[in-house]
Protein backbone atom coordinates (compact mmCIF):
# COMPACT_ATOMS: atom_id res chain seq x y z
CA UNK A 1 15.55 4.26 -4.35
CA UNK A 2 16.38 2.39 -7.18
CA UNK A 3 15.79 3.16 -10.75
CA UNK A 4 17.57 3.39 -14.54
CA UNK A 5 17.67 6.60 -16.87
CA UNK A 6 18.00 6.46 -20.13
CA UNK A 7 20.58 9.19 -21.30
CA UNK A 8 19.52 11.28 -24.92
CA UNK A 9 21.81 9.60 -26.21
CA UNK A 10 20.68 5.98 -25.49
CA UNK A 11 22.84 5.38 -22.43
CA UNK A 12 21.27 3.93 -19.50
CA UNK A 13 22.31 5.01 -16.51
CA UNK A 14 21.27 3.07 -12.80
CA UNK A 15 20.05 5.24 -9.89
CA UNK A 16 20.28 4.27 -6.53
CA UNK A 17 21.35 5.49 -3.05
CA UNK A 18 25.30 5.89 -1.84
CA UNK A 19 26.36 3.39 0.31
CA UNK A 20 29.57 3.19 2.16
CA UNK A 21 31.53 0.78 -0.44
CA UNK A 22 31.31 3.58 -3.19
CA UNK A 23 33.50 5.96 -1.16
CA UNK A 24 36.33 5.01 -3.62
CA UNK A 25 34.41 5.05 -6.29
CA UNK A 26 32.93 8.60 -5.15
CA UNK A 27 36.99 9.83 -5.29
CA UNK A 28 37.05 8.71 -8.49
CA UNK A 29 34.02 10.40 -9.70
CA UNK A 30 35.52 14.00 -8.28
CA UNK A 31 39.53 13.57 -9.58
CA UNK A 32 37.86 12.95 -13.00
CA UNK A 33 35.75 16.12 -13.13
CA UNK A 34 37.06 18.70 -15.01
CA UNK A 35 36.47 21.81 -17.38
CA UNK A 36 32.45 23.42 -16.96
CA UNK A 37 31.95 20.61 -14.32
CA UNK A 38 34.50 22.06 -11.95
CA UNK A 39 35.13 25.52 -12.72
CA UNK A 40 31.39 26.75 -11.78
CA UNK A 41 30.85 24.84 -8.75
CA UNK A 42 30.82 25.98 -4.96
CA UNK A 43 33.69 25.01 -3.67
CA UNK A 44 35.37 24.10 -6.88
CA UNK A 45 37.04 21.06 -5.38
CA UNK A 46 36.37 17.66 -3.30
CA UNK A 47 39.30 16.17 -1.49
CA UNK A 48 39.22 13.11 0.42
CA UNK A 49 38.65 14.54 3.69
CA UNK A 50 35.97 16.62 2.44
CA UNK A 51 34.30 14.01 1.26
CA UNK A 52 34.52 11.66 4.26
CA UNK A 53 32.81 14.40 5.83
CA UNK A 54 29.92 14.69 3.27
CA UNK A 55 29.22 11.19 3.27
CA UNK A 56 29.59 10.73 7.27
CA UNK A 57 25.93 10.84 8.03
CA UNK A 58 23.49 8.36 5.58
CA UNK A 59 20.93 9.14 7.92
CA UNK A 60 20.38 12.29 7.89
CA UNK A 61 21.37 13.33 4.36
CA UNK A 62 19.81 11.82 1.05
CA UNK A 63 22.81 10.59 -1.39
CA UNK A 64 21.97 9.64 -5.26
CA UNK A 65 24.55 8.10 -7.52
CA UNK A 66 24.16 7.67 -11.07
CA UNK A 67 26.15 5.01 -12.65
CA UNK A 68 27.10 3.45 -16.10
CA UNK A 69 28.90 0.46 -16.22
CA UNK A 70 29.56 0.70 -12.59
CA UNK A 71 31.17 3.86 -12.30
CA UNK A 72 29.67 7.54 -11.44
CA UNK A 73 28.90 9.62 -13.83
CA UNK A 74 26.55 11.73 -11.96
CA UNK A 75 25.47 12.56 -8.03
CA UNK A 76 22.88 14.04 -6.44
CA UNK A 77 22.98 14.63 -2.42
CA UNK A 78 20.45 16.84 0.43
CA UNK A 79 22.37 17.64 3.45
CA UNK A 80 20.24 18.14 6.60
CA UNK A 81 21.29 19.27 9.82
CA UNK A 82 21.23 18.21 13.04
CA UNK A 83 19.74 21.96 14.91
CA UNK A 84 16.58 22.26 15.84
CA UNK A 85 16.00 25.70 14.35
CA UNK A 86 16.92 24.14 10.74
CA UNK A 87 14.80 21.32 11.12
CA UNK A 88 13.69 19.56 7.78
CA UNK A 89 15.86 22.30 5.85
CA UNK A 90 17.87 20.83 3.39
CA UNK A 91 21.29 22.16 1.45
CA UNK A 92 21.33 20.80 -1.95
CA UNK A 93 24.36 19.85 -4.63
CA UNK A 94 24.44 17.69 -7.81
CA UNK A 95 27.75 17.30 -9.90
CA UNK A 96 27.30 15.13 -13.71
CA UNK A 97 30.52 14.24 -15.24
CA UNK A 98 31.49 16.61 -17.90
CA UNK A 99 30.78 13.43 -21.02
CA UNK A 100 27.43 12.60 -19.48
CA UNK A 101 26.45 16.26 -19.36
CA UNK A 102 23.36 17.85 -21.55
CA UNK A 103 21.68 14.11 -21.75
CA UNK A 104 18.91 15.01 -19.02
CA UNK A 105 20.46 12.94 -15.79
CA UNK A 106 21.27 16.40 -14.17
CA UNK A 107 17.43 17.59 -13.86
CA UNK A 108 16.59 13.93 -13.41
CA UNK A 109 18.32 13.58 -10.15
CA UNK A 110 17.66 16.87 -8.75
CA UNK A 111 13.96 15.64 -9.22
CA UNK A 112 14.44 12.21 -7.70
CA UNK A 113 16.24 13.62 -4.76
CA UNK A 114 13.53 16.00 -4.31
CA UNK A 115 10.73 13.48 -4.27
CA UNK A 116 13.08 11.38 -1.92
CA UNK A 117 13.02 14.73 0.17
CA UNK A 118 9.72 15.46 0.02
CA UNK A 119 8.82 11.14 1.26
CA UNK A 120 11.30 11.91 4.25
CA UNK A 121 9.62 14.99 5.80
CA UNK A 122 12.08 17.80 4.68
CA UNK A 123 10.00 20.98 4.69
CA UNK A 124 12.54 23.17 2.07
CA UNK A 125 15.76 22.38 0.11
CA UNK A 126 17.86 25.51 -1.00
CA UNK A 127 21.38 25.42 -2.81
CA UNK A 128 23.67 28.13 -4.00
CA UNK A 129 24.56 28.12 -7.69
CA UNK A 130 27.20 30.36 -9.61
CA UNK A 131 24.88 32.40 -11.91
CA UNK A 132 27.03 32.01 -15.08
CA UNK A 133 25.77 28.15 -14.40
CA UNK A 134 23.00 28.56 -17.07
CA UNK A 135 22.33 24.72 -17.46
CA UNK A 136 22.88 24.08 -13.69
CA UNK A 137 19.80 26.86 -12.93
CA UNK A 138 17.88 25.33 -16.01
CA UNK A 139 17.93 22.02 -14.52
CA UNK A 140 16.42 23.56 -10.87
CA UNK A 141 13.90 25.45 -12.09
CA UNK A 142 12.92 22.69 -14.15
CA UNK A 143 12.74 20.30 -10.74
CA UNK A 144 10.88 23.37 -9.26
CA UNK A 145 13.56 25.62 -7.52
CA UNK A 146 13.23 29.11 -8.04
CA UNK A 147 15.69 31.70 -7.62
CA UNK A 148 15.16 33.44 -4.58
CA UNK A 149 17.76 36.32 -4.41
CA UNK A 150 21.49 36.82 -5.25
CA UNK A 151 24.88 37.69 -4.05
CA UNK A 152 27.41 39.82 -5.11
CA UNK A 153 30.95 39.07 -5.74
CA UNK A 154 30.84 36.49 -3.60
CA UNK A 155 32.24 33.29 -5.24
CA UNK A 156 36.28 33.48 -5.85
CA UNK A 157 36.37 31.20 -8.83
CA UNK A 158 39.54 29.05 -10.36
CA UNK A 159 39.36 31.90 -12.90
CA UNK A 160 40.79 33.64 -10.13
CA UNK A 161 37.78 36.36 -10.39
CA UNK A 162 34.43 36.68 -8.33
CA UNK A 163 31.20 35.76 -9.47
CA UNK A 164 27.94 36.32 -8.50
CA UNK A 165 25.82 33.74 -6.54
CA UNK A 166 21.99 33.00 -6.91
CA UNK A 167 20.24 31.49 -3.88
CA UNK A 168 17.42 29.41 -5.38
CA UNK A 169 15.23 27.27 -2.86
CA UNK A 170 12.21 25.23 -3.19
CA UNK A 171 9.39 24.20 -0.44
CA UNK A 172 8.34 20.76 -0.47
């Protein structure tokens, strides 16, 4: 999946699938986030090893980068899983650096990725989403996701507080 966006603000921005040479850049992308980006996402940090582990099976799991001027602004990724019992279920996470935010690329990945889902036989993608994330639930519902219950309490933020958690999920 290849592609461009144009940004609202005239940026364009090229779309196409993680491959194993933008591991580096994909650090990068993560030590740079910061502020909103960070401080309202679940887990609110991506080390190295975490990522090596997120981006250990191309597979199985659907990766989208957005880049301008060859670096990531903006990522999109469906993680599947190998049990039988979860087959074509799909976890879902996006993360848009914090200058390219409020320009449209968030919704517009979460609705590539989807139609990328849909094309490889997933049946449902859900995510988790901090619900003070007012953009971030925005941007689902607008690729179709709808909120489909909530936790309490259950997010220990870098606020050092909890926060609720909706669970929003879409069928494909």
């Amino acid at each position: 999946m290849n592609g461009k966006f144009e940004l609202k603000d005239g940026a364009v921005v090229s779309i196409r699938a993680f491959k194993s040479d933008d591991f580096e850049r994909l650090v990068l992308f993560f030590e740079a986030l910061r502020g909103e980006s960070m401080r309202l996402s679940i887990p609110h940090y991506y080390d190295r090893v975490r990522l090596e582990k997120l981006t250990s099976d191309l597979e199985r799991n659907i990766f989208l980068l957005g880049l301008h001027e060859d670096r990531i602004v903006g990522m999109a990724a469906i993680f599947g899983s190998s049990l039988l019992w979860l087959r074509g279920i799909g976890d879902f996470m996006t993360y848009v650096h914090q200058d390219y935010q409020n320009q449209g690329l968030g919704t517009h990945l979460t609705r590539l990725i989807i139609e990328e889902a849909r094309s490889k036989g997933y049946h449902r993608v859900s995510l988790e989403v901090v619900a003070e994330n007012v953009a971030g639930i925005k941007a689902y519902e607008k690729a179709g996701f709808v909120v489909e219950g909530s936790m309490k309490d259950c997010h220990f933020g870098e606020d050092e507080s909890y926060h609720d958690v909706l669970i929003m999920g879409i069928i494909l």
